[in-house]
PDB file of N, CA and C in Angstrom:
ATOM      1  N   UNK A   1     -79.965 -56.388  52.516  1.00  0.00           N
ATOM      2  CA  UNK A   1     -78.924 -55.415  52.230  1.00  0.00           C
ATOM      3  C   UNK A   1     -79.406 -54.030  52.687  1.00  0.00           C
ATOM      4  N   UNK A   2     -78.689 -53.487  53.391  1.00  0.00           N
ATOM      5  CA  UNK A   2     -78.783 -51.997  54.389  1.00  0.00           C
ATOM      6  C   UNK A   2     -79.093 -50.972  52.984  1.00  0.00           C
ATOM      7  N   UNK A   3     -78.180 -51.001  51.864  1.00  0.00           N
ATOM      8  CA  UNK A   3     -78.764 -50.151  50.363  1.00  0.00           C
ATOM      9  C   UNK A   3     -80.059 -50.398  50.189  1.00  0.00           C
ATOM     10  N   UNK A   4     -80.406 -51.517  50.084  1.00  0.00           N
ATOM     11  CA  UNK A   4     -82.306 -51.744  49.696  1.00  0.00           C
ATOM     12  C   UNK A   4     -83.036 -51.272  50.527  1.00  0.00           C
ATOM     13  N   UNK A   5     -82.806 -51.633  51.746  1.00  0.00           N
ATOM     14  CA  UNK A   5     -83.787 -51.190  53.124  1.00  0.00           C
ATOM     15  C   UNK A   5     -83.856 -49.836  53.153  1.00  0.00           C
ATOM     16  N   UNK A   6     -82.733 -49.098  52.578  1.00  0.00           N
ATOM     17  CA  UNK A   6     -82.389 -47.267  52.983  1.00  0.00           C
ATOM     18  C   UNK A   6     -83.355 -46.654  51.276  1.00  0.00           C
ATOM     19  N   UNK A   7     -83.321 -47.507  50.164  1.00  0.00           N
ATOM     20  CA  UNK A   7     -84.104 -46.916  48.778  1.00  0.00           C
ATOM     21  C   UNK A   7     -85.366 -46.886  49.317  1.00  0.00           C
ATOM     22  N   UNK A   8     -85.749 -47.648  50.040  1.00  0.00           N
ATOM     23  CA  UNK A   8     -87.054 -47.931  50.297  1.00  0.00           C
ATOM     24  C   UNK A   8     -87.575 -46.884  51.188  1.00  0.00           C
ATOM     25  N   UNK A   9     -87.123 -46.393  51.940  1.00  0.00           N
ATOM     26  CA  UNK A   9     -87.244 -45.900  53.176  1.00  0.00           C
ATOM     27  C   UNK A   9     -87.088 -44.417  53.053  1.00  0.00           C
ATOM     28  N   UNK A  10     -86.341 -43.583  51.644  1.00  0.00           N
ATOM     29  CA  UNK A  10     -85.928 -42.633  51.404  1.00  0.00           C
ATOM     30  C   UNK A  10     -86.569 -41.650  51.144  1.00  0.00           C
ATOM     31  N   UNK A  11     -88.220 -42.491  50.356  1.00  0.00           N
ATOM     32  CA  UNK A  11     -88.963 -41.168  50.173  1.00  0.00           C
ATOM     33  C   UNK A  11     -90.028 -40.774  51.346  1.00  0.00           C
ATOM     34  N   UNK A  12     -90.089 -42.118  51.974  1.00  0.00           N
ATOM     35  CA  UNK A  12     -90.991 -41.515  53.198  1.00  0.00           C
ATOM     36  C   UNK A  12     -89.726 -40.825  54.460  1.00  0.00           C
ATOM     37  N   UNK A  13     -88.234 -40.740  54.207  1.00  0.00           N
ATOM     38  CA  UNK A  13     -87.837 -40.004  54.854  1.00  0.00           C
ATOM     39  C   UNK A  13     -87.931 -38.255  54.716  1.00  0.00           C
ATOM     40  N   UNK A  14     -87.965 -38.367  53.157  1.00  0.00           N
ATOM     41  CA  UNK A  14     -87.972 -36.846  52.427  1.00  0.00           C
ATOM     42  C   UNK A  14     -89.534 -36.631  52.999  1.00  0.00           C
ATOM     43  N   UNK A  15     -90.446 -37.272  53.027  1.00  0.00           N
ATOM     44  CA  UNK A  15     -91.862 -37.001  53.384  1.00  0.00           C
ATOM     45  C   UNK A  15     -91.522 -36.034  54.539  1.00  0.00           C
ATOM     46  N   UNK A  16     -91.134 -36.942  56.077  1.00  0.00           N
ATOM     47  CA  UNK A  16     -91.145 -36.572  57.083  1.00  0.00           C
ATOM     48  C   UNK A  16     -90.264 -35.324  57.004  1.00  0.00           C
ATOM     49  N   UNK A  17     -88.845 -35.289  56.421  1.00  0.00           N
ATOM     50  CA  UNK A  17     -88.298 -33.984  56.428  1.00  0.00           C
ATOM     51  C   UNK A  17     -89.418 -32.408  56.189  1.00  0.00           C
ATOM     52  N   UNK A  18     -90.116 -32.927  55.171  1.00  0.00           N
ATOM     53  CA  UNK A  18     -90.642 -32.177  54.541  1.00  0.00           C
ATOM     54  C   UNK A  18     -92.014 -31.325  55.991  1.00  0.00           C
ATOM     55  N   UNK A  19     -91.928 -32.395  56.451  1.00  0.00           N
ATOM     56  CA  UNK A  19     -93.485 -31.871  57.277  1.00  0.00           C
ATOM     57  C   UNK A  19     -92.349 -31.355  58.491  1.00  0.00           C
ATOM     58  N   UNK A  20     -92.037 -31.628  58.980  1.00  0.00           N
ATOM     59  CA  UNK A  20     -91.158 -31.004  60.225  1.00  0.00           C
ATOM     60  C   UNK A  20     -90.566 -29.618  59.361  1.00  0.00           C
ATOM     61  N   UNK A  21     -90.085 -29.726  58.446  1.00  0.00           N
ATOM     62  CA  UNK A  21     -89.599 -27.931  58.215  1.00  0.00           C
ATOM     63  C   UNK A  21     -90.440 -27.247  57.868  1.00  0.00           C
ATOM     64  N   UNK A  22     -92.276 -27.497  57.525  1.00  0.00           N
ATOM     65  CA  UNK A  22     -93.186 -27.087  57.337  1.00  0.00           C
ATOM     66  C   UNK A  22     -93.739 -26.531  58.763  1.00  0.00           C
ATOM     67  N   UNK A  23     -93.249 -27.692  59.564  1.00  0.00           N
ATOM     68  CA  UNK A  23     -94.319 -27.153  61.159  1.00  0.00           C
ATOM     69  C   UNK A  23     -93.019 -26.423  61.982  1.00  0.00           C
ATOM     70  N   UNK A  24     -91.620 -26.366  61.541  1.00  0.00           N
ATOM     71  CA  UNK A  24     -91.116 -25.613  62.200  1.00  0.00           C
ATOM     72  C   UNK A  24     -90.770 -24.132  61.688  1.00  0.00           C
ATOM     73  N   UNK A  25     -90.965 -23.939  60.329  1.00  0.00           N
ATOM     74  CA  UNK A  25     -90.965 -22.228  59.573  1.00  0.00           C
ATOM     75  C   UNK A  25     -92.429 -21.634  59.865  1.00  0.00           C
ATOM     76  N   UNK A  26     -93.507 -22.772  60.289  1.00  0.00           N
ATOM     77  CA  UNK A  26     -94.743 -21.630  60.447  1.00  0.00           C
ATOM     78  C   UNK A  26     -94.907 -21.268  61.740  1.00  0.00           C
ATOM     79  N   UNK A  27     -93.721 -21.731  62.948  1.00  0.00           N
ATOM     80  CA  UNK A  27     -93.985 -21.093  64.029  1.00  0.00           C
ATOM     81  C   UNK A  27     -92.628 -20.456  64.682  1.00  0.00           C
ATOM     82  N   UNK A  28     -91.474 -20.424  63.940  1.00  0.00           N
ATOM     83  CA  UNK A  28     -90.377 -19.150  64.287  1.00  0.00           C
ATOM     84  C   UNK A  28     -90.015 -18.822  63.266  1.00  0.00           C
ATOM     85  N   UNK A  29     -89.698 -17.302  63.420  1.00  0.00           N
ATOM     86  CA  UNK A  29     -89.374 -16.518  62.202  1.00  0.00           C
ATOM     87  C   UNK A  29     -87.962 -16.780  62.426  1.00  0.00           C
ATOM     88  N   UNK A  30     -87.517 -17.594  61.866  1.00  0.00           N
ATOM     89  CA  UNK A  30     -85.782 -17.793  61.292  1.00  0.00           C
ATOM     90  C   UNK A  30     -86.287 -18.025  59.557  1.00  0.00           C
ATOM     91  N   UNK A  31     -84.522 -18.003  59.026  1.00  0.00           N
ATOM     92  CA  UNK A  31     -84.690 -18.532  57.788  1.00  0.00           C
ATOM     93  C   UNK A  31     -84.982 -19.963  57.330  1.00  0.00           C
ATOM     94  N   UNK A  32     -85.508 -19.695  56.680  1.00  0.00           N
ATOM     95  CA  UNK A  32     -86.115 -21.509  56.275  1.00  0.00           C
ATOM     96  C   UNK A  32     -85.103 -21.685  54.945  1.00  0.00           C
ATOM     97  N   UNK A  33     -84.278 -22.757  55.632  1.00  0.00           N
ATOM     98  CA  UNK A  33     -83.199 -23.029  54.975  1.00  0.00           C
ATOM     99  C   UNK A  33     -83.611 -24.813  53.821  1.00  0.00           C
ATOM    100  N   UNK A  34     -84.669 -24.763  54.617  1.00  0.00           N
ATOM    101  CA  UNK A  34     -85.556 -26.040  53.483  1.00  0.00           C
ATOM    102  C   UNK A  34     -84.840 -27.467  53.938  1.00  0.00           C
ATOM    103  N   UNK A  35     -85.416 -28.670  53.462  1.00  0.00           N
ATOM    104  CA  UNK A  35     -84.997 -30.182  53.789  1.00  0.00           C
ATOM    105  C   UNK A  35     -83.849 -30.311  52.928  1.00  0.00           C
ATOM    106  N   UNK A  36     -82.870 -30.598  53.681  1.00  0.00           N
ATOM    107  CA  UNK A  36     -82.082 -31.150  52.437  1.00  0.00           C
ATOM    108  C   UNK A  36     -81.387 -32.672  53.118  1.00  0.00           C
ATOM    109  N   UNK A  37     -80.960 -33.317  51.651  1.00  0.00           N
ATOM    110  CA  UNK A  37     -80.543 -34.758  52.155  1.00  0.00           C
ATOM    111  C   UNK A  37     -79.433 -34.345  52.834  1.00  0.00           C
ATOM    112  N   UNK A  38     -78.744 -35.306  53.736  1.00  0.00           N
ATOM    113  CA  UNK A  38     -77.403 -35.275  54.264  1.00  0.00           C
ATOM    114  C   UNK A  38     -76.896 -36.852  54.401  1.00  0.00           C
ATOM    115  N   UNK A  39     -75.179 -36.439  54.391  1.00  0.00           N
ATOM    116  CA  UNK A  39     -74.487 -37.781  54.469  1.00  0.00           C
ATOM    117  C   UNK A  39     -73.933 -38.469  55.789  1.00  0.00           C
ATOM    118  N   UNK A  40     -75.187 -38.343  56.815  1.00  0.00           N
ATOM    119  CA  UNK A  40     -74.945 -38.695  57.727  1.00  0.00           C
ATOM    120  C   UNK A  40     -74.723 -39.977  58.137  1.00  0.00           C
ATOM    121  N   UNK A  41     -73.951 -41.017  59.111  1.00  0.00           N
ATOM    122  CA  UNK A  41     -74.133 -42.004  59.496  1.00  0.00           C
ATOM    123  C   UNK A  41     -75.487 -42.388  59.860  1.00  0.00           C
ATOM    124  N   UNK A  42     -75.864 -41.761  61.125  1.00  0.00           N
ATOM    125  CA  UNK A  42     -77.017 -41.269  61.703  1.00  0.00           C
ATOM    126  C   UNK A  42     -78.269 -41.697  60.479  1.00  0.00           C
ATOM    127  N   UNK A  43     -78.325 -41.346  59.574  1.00  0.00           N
ATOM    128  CA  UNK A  43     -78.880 -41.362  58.238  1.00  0.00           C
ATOM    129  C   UNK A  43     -78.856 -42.672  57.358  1.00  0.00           C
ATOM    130  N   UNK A  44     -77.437 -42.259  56.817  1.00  0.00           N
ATOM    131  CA  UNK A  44     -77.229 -43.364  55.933  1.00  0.00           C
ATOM    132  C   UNK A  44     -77.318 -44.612  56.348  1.00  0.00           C
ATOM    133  N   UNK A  45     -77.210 -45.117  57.593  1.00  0.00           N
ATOM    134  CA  UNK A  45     -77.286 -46.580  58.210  1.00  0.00           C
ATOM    135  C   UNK A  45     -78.203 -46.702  58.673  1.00  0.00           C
ATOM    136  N   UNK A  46     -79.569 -45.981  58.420  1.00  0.00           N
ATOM    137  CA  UNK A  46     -80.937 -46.204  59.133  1.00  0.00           C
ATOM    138  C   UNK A  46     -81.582 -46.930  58.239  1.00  0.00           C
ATOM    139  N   UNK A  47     -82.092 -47.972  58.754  1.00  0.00           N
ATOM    140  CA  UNK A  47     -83.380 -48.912  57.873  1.00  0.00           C
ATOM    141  C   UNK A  47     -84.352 -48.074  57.866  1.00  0.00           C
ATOM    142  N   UNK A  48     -84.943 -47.561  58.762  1.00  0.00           N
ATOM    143  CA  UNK A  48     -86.437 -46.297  58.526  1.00  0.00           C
ATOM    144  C   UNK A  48     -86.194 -45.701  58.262  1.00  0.00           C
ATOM    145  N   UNK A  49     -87.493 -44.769  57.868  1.00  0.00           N
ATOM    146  CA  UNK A  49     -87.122 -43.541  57.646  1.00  0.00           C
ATOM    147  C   UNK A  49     -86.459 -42.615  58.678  1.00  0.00           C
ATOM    148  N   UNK A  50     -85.716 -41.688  58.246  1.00  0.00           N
ATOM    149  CA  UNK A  50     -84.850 -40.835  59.556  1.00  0.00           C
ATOM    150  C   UNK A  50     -84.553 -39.460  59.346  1.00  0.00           C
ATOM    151  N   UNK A  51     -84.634 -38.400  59.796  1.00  0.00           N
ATOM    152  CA  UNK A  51     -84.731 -37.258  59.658  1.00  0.00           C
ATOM    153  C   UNK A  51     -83.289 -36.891  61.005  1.00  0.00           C
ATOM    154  N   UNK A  52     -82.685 -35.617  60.916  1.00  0.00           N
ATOM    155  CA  UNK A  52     -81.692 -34.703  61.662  1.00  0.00           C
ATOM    156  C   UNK A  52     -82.195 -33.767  61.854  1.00  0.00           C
ATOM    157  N   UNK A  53     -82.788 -33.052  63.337  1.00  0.00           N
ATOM    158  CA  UNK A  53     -83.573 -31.621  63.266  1.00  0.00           C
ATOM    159  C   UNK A  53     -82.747 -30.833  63.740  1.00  0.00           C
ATOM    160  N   UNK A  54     -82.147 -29.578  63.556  1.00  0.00           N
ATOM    161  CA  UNK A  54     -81.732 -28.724  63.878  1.00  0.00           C
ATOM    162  C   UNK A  54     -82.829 -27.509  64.394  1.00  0.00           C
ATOM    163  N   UNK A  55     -82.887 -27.406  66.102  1.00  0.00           N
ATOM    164  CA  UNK A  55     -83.919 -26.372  66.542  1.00  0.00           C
ATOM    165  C   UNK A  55     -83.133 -24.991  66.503  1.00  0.00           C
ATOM    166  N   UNK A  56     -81.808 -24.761  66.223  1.00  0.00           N
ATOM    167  CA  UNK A  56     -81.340 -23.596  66.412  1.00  0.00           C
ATOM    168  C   UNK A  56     -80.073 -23.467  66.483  1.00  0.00           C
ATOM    169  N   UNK A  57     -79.501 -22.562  66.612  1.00  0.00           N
ATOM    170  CA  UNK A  57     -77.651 -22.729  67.185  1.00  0.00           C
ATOM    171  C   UNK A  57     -77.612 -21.554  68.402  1.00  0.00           C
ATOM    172  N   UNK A  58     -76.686 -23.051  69.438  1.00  0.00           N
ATOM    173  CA  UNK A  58     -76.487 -22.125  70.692  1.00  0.00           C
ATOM    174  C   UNK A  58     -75.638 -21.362  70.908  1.00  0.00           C
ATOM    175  N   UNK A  59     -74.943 -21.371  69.421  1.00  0.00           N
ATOM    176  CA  UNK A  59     -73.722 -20.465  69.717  1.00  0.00           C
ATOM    177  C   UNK A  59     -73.961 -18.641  69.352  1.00  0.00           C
ATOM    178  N   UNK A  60     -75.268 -19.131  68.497  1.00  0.00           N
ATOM    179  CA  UNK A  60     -75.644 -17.462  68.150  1.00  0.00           C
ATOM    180  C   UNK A  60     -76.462 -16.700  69.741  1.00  0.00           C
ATOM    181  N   UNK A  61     -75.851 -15.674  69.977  1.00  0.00           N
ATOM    182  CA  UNK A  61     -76.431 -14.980  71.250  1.00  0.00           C
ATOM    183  C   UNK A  61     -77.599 -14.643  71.489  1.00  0.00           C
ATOM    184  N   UNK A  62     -77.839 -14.246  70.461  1.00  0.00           N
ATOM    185  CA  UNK A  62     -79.713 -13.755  70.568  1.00  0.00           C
ATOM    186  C   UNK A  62     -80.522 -15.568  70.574  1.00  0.00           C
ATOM    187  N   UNK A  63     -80.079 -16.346  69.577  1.00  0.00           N
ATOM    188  CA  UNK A  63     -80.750 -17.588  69.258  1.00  0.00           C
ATOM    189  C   UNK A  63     -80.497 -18.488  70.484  1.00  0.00           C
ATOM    190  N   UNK A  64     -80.046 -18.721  71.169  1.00  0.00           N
ATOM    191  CA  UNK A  64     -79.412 -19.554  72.234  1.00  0.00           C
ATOM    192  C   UNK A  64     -80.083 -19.416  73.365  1.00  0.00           C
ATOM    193  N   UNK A  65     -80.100 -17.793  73.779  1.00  0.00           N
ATOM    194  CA  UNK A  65     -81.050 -17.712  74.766  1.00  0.00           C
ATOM    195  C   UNK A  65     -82.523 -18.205  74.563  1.00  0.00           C
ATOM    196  N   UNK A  66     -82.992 -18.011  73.209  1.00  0.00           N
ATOM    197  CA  UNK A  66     -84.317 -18.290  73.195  1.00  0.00           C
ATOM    198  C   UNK A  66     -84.756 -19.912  73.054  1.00  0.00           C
ATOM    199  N   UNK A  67     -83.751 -20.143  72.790  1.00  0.00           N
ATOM    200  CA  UNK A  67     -83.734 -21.856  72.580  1.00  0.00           C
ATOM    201  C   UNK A  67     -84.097 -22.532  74.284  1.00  0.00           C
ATOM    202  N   UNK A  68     -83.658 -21.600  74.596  1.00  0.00           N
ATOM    203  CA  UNK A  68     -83.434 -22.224  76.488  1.00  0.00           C
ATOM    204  C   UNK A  68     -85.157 -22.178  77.440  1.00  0.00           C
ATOM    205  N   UNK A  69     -85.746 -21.307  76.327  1.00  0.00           N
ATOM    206  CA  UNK A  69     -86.813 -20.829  77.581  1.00  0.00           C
ATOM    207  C   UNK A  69     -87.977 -21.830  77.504  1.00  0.00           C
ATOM    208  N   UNK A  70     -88.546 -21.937  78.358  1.00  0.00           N
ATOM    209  CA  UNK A  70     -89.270 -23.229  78.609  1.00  0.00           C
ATOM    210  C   UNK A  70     -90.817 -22.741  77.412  1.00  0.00           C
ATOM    211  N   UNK A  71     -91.126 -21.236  76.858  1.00  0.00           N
ATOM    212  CA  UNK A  71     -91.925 -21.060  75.740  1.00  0.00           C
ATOM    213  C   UNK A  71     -90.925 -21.490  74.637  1.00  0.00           C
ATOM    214  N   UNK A  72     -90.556 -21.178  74.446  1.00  0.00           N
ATOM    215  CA  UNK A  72     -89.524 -21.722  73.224  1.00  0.00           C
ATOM    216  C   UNK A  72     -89.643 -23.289  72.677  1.00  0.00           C
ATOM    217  N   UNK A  73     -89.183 -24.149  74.101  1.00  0.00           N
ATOM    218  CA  UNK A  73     -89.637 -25.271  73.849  1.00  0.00           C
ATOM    219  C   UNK A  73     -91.113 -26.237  73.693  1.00  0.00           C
ATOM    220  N   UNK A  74     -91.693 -25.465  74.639  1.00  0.00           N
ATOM    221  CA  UNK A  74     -93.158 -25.785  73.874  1.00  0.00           C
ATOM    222  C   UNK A  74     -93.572 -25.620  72.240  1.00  0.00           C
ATOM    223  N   UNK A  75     -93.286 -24.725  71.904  1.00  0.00           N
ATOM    224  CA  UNK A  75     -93.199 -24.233  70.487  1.00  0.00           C
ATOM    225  C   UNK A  75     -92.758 -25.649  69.831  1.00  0.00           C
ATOM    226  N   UNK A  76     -91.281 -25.970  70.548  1.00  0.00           N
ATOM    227  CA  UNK A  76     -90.759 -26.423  69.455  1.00  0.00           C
ATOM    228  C   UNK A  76     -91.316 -28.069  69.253  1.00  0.00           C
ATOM    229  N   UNK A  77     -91.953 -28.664  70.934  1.00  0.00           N
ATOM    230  CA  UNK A  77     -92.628 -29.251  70.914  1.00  0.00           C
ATOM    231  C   UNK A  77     -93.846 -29.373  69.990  1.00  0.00           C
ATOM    232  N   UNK A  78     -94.500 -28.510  70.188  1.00  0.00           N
ATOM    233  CA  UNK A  78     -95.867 -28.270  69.503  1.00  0.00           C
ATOM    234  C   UNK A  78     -95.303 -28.719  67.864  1.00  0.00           C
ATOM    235  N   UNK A  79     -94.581 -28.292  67.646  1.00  0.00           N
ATOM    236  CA  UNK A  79     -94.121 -27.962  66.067  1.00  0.00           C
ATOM    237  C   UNK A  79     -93.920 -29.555  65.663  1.00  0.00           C
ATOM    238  N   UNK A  80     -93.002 -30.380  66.797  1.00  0.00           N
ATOM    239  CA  UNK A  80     -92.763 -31.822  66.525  1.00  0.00           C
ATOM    240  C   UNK A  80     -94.101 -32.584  66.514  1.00  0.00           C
ATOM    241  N   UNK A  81     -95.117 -32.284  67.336  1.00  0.00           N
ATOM    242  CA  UNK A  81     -96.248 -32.926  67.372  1.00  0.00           C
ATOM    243  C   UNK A  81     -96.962 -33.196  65.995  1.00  0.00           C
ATOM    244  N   UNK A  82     -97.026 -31.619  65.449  1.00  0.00           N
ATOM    245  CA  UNK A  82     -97.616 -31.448  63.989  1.00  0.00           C
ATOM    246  C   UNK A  82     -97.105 -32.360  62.864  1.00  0.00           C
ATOM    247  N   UNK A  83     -95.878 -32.083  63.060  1.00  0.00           N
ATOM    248  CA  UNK A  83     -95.314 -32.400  62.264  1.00  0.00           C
ATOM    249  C   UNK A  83     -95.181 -33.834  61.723  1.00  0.00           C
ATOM    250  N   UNK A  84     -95.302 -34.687  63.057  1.00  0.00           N
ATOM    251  CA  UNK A  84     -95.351 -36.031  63.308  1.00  0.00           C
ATOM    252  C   UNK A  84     -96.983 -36.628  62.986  1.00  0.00           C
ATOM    253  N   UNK A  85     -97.800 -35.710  63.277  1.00  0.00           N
ATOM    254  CA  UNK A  85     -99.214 -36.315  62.757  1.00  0.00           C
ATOM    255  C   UNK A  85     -99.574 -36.372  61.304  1.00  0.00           C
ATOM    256  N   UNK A  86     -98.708 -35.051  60.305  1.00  0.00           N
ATOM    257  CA  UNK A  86     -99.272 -35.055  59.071  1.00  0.00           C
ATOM    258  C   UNK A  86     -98.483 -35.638  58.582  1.00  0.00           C
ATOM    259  N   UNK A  87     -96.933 -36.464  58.510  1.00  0.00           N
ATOM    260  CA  UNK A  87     -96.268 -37.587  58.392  1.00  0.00           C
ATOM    261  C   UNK A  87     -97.468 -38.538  58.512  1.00  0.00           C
ATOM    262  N   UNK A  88     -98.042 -38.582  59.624  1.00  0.00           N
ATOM    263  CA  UNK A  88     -98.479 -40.063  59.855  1.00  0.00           C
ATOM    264  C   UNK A  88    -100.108 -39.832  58.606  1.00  0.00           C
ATOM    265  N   UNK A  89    -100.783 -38.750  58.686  1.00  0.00           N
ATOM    266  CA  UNK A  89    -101.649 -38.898  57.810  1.00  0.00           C
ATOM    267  C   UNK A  89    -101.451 -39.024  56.431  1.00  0.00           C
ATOM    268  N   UNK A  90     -99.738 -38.706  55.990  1.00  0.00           N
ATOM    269  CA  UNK A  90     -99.605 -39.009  54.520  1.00  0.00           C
ATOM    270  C   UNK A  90     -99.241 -39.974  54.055  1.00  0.00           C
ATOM    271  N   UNK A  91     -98.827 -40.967  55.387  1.00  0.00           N
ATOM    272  CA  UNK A  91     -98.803 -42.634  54.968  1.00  0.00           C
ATOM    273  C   UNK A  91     -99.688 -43.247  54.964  1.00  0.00           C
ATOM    274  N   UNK A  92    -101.032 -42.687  55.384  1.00  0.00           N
ATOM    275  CA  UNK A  92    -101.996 -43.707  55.378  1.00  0.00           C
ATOM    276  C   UNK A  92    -102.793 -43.738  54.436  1.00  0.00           C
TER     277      UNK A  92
END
């Protein structure tokens, strides 16, 4: 049952939320709007754990451009890397 597989799976999703908005507020100064659950398909129908990242909005003018620049994305790279290793060191 897709309900059992998703209880199971929920707190090591909150884990991973948790480390990605950690490695992405310590390297751009936006507001850190914090993990929160959502009622996504995307989400709710995932057997693993599953996270939604939002790097920015392209509709804001100042934010959009910076989203585009190839430093920007390293950053945001870098930030996924972190983020993805101390996930992996808090399951083990």
């Amino acid at each position: 049952d897709i309900r059992a597989e998703k209880r199971k799976a929920d707190p090591y999703a909150q884990h991973m939320a948790k480390c990605f908005n950690h490695a992405m507020s310590k390297r751009f100064n936006v507001l850190d709007r914090g993990a929160k659950p959502g009622d996504y398909t995307v989400l709710t129908r995932a057997r693993v754990p599953a996270v939604v990242l939002e790097f920015g909005f392209l509709s804001h003018a100042e934010e959009g451009l910076s989203i585009i620049t190839p430093e920007h994305q390293a950053q945001m790279i870098d930030a996924l890397v972190e983020a993805i290793s101390r996930y992996q060191r808090g399951r083990d």
